[in-house]
C-alpha atoms as a PDB file:
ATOM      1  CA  UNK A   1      11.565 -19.112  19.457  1.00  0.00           C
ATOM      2  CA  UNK A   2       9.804 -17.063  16.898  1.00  0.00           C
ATOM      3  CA  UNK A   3      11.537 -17.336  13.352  1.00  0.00           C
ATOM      4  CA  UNK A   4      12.088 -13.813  12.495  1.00  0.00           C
ATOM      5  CA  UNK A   5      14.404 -14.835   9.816  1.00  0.00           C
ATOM      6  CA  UNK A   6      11.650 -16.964   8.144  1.00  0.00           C
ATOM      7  CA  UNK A   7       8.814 -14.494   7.906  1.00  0.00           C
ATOM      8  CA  UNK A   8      11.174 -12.124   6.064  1.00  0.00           C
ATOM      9  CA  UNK A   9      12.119 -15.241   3.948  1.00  0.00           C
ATOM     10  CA  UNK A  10       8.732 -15.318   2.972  1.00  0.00           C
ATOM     11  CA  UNK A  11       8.259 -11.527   2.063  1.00  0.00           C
ATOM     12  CA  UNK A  12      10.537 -10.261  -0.323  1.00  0.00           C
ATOM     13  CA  UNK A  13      11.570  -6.651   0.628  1.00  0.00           C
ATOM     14  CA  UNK A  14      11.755  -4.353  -2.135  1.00  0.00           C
ATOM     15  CA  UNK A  15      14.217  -1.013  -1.492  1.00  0.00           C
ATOM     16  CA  UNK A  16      13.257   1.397  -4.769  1.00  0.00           C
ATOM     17  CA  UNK A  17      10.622   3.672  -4.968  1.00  0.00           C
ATOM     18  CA  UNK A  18       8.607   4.705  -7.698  1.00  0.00           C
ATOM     19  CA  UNK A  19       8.517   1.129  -9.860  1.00  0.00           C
ATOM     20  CA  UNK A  20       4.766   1.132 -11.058  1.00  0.00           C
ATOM     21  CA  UNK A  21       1.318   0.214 -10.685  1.00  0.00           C
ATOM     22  CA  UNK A  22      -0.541  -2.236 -11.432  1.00  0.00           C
ATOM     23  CA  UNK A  23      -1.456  -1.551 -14.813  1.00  0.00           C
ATOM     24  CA  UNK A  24       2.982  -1.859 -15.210  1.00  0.00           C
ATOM     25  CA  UNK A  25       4.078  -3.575 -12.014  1.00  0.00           C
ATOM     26  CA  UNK A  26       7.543  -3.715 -11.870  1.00  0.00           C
ATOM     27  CA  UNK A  27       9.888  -4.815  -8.588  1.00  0.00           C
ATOM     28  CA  UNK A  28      13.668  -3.367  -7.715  1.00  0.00           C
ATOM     29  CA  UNK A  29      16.018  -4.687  -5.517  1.00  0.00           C
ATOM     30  CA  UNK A  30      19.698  -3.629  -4.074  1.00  0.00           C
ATOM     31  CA  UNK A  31      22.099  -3.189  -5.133  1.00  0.00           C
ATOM     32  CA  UNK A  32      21.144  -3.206  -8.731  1.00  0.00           C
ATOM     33  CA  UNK A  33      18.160  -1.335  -9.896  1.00  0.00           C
ATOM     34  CA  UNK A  34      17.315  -3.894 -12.369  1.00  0.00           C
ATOM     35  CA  UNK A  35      13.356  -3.840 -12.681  1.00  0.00           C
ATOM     36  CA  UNK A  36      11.607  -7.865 -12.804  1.00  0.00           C
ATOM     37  CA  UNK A  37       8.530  -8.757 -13.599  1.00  0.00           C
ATOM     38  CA  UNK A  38       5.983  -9.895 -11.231  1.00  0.00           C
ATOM     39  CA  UNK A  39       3.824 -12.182 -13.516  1.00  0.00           C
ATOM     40  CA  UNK A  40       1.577 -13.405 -10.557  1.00  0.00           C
ATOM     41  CA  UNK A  41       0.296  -9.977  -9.502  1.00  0.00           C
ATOM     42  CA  UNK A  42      -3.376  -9.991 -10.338  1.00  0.00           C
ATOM     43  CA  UNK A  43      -5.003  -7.658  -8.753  1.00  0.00           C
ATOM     44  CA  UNK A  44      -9.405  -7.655  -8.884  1.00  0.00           C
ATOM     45  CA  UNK A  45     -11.047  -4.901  -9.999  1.00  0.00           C
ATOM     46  CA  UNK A  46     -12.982  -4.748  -6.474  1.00  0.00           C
ATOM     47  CA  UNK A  47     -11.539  -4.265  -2.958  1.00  0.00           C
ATOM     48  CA  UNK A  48     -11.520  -7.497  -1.354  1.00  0.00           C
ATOM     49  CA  UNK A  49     -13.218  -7.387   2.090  1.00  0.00           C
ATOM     50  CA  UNK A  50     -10.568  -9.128   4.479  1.00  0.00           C
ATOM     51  CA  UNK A  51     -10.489  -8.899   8.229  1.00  0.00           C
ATOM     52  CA  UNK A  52      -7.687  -8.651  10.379  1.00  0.00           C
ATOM     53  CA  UNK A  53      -6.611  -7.727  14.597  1.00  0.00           C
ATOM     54  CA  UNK A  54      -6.768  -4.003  15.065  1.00  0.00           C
ATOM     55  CA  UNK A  55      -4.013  -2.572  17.541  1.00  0.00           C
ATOM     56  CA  UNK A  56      -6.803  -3.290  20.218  1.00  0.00           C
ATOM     57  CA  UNK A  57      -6.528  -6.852  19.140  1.00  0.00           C
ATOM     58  CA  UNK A  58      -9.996  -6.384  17.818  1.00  0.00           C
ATOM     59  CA  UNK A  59     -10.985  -7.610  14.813  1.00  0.00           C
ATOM     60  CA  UNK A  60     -11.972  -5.621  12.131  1.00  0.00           C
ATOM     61  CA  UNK A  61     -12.392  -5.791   8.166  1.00  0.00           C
ATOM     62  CA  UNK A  62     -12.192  -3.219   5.279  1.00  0.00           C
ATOM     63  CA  UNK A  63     -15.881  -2.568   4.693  1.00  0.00           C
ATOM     64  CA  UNK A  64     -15.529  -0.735   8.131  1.00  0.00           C
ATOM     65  CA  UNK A  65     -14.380   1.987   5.734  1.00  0.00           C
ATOM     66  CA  UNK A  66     -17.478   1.782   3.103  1.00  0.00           C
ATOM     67  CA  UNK A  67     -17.883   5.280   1.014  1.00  0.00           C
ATOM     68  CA  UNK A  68     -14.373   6.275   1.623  1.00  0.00           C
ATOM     69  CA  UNK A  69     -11.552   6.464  -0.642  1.00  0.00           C
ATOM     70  CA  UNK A  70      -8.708   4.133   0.693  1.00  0.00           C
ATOM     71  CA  UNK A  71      -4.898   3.895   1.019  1.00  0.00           C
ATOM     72  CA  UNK A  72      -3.986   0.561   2.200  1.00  0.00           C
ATOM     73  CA  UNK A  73       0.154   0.366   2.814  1.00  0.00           C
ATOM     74  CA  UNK A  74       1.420  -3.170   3.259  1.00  0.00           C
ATOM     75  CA  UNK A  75       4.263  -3.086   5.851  1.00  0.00           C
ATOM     76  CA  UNK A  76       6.874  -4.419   8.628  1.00  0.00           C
ATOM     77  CA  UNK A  77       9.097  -3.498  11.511  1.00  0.00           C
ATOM     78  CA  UNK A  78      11.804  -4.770   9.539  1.00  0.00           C
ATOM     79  CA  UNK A  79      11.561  -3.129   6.769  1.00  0.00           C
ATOM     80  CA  UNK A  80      13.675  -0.460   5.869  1.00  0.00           C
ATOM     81  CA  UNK A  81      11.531   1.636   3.047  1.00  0.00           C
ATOM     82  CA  UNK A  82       8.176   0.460   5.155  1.00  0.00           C
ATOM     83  CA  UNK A  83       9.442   3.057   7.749  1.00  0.00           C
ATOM     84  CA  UNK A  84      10.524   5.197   5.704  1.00  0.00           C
ATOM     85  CA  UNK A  85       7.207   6.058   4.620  1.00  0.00           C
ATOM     86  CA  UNK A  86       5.361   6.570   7.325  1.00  0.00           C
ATOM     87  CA  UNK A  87       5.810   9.902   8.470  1.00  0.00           C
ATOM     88  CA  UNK A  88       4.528  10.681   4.697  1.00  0.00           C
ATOM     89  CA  UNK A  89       1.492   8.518   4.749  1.00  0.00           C
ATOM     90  CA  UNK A  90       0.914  10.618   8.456  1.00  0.00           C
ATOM     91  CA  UNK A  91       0.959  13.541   6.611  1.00  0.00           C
ATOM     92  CA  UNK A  92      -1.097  12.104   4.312  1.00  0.00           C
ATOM     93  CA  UNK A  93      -3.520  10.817   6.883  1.00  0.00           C
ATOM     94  CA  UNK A  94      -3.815  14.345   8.130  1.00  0.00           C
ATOM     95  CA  UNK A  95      -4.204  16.125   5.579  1.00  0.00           C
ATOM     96  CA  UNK A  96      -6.360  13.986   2.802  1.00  0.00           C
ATOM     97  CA  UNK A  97      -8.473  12.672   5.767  1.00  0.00           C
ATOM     98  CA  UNK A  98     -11.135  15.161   6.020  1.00  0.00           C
ATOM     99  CA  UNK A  99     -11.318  15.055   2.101  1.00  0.00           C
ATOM    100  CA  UNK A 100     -12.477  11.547   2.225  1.00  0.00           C
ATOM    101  CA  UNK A 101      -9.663   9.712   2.268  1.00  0.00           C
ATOM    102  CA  UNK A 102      -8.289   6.667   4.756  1.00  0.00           C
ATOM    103  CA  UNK A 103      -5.340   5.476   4.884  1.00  0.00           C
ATOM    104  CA  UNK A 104      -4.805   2.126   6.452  1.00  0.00           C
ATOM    105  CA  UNK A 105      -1.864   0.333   7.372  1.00  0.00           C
ATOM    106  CA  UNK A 106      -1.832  -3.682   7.564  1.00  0.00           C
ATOM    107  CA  UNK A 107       1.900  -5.022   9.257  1.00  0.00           C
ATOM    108  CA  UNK A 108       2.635  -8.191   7.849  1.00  0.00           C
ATOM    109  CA  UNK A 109       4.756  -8.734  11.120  1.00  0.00           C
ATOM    110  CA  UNK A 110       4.541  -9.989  14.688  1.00  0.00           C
ATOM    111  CA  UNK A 111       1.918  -8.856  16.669  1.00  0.00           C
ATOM    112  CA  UNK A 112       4.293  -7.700  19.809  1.00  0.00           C
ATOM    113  CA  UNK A 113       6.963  -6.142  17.401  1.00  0.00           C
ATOM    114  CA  UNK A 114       4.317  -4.173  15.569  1.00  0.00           C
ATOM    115  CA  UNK A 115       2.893  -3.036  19.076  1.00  0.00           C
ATOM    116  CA  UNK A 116       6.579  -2.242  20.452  1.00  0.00           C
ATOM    117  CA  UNK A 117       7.372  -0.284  17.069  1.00  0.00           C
ATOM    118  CA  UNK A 118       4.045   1.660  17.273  1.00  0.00           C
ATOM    119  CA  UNK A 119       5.370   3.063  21.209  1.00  0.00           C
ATOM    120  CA  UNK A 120       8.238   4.915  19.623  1.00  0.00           C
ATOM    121  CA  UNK A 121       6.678   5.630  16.081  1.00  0.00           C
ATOM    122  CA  UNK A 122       2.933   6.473  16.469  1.00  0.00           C
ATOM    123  CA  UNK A 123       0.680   6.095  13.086  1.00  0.00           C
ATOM    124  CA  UNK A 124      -1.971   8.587  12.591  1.00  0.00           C
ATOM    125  CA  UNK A 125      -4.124   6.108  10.984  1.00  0.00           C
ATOM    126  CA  UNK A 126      -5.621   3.188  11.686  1.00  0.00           C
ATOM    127  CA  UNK A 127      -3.335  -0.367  11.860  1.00  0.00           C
ATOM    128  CA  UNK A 128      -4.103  -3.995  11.273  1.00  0.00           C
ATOM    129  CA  UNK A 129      -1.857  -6.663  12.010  1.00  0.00           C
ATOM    130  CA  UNK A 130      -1.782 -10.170  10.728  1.00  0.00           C
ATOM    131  CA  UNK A 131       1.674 -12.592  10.143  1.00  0.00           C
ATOM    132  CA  UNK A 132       0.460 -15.518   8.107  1.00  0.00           C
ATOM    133  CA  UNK A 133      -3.310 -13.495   8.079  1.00  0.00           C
ATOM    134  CA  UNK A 134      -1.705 -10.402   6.602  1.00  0.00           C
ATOM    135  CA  UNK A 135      -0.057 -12.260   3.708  1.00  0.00           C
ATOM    136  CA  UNK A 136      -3.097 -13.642   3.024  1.00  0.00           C
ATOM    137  CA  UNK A 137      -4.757 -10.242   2.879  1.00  0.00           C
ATOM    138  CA  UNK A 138      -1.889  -9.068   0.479  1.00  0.00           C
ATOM    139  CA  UNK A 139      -2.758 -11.680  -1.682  1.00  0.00           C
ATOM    140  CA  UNK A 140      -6.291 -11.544  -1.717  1.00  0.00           C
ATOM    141  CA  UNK A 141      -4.948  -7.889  -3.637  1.00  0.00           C
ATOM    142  CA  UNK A 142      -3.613 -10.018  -6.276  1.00  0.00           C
ATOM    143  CA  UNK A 143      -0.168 -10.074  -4.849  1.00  0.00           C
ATOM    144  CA  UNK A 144       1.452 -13.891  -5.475  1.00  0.00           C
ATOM    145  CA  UNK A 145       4.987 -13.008  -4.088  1.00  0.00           C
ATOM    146  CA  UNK A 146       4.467 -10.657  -1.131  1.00  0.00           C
ATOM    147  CA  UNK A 147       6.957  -7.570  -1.777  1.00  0.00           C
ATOM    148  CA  UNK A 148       6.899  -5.044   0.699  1.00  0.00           C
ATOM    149  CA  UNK A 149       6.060  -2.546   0.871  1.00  0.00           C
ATOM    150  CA  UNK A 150       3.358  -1.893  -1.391  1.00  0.00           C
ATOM    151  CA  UNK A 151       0.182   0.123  -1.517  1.00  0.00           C
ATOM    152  CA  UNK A 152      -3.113  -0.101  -2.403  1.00  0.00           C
ATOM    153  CA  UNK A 153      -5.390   3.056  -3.783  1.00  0.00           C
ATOM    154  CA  UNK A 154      -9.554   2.339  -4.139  1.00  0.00           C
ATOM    155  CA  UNK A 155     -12.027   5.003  -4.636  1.00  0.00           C
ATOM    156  CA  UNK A 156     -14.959   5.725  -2.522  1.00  0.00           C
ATOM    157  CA  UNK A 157     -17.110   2.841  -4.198  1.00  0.00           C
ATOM    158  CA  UNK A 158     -13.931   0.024  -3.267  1.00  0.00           C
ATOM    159  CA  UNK A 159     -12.706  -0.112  -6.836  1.00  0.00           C
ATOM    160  CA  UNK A 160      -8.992  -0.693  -7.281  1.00  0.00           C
ATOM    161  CA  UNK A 161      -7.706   1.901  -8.734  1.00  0.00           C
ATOM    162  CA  UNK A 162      -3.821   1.313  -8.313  1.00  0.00           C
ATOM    163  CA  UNK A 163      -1.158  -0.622  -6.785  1.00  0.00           C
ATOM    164  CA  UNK A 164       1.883   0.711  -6.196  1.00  0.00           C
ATOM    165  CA  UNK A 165       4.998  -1.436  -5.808  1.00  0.00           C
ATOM    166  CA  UNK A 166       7.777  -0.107  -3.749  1.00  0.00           C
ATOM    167  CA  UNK A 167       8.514   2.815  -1.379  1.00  0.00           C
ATOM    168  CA  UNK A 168       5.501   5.790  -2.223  1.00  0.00           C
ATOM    169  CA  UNK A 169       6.587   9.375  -1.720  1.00  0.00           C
ATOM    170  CA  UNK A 170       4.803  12.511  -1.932  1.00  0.00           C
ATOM    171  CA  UNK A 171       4.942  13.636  -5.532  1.00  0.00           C
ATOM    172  CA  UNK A 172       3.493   9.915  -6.486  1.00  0.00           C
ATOM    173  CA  UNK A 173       0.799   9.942  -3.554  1.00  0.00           C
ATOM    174  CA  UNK A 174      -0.534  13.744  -4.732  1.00  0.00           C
ATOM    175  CA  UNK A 175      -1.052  12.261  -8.255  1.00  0.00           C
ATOM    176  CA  UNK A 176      -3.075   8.968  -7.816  1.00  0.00           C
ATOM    177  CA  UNK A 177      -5.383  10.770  -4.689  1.00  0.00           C
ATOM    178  CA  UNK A 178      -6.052  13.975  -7.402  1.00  0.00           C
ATOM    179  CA  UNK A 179      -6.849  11.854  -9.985  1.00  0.00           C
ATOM    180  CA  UNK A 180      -8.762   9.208  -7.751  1.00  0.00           C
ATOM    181  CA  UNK A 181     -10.687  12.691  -6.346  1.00  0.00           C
ATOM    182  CA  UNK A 182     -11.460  13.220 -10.464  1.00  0.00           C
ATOM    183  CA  UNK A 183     -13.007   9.698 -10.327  1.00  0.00           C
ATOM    184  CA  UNK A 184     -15.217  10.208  -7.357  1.00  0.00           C
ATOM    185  CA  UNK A 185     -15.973  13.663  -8.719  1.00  0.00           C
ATOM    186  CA  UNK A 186     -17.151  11.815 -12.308  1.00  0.00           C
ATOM    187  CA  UNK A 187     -15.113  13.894 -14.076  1.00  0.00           C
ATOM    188  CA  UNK A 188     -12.696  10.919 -14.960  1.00  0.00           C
ATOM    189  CA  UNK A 189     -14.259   7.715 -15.958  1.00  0.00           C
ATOM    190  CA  UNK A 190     -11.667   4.501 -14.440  1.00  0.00           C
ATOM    191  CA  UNK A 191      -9.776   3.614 -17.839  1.00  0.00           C
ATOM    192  CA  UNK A 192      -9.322   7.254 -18.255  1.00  0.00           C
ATOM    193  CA  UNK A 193      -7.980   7.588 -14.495  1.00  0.00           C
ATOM    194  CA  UNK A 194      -5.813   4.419 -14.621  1.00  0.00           C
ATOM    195  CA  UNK A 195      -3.910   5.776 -17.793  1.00  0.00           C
ATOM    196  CA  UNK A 196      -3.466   9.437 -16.254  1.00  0.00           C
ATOM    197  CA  UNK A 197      -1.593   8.110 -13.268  1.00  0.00           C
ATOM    198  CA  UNK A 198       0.610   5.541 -15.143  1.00  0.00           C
ATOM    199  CA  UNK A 199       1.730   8.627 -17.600  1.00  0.00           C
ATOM    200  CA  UNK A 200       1.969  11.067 -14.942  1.00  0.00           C
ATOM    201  CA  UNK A 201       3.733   8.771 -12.953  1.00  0.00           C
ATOM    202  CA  UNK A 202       6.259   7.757 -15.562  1.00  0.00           C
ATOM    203  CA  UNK A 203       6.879  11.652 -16.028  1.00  0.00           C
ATOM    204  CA  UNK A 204       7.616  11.653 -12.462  1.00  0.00           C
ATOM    205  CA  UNK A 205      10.166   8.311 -12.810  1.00  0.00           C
ATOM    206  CA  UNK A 206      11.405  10.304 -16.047  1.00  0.00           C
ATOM    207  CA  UNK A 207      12.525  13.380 -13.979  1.00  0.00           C
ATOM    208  CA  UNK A 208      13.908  11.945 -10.875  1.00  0.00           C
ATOM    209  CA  UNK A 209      16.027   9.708 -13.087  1.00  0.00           C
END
């Protein structure tokens, strides 16, 4: 019998959105919004290049995706926030797609479960699924203790750009992919991005607190 219980044992779910990037990563957890350190989260300055089952149960890696601006969100079935977001990153999908952008989602879950889910929730982007294989890709990203959900923004040359820890919404998404589109542009150089999205991201925590 497959142990549900001991997968999510070995992902810790984070319920708050809005907690940081990678240049202040910062975890929440319910009930009490007190933020923790994650002092293993070190994320390279390159997209790594790992290769996991597509839907099809084909196999199929990152670099697919060379020249285009990615959003990679870390998910599960069973995980509350993780659903919560993805009629969001549809929209997203939809909309930023034919600006260059991808998103990609990679279930940390059970194969079937992801498959079942998928029947009654359709993604409009592409899905890779891996148990033990997809927290190996989330740590390849730098990510020690798996917390999910979390997302991953590159630009169109597969630097990392951010990592967001926690549920993403809108307001958050629209100001990492405009300043990421500043980067591809050359208008913004990638210190100069990274620094815009942590302060206009704090203004965003700031206002919605």
């Amino acid at each position: 019998m497959r142990n549900r219980v001991g997968l999510a044992a070995l992902v810790m779910l984070t319920v708050t959105a809005g907690l940081g990037t990678f240049l202040a990563t910062r975890l929440s957890r319910e009930p009490e919004p007190r933020p923790l350190t994650a002092p293993d989260t070190v994320i390279p300055e390159r997209r790594p290049d790992v290769t996991l089952a597509d839907v099809r149960g084909q196999p199929r890696s990152l670099s697919h995706w060379d020249g285009r601006a990615l959003i990679i969100n870390f998910w599960a079935t069973w995980c509350a926030p993780c659903r919560r977001e993805i009629p969001m990153l549809n929209g997203l999908a939809q909309e930023f797609g034919p600006q260059g952008f991808e998103v990609i989602g990679i279930a940390v879950d059970f194969r079937e479960d992801v498959l079942e889910y998928l029947q009654h929730m359709p993604l409009a982007y592409e899905t890779l699924i891996g148990e033990q294989e997809g927290m190996d890709a989330a740590r390849a990203f730098g990510v020690g203790s798996v917390v999910l959900p979390f997302t991953v923004f590159t630009d169109r040359t597969g630097r990392i750009v951010t990592l967001h820890l926690g549920e993403l919404h809108r307001p958050q998404a629209e100001v990492i992919l405009g300043t990421i589109r500043r980067i591809d542009a050359g208008e913004l150089l990638m210190p100069a991005g990274r620094s815009r999205i942590e302060q206009d991201l704090a203004l965003i925590r700031a206002s919605s607190g």
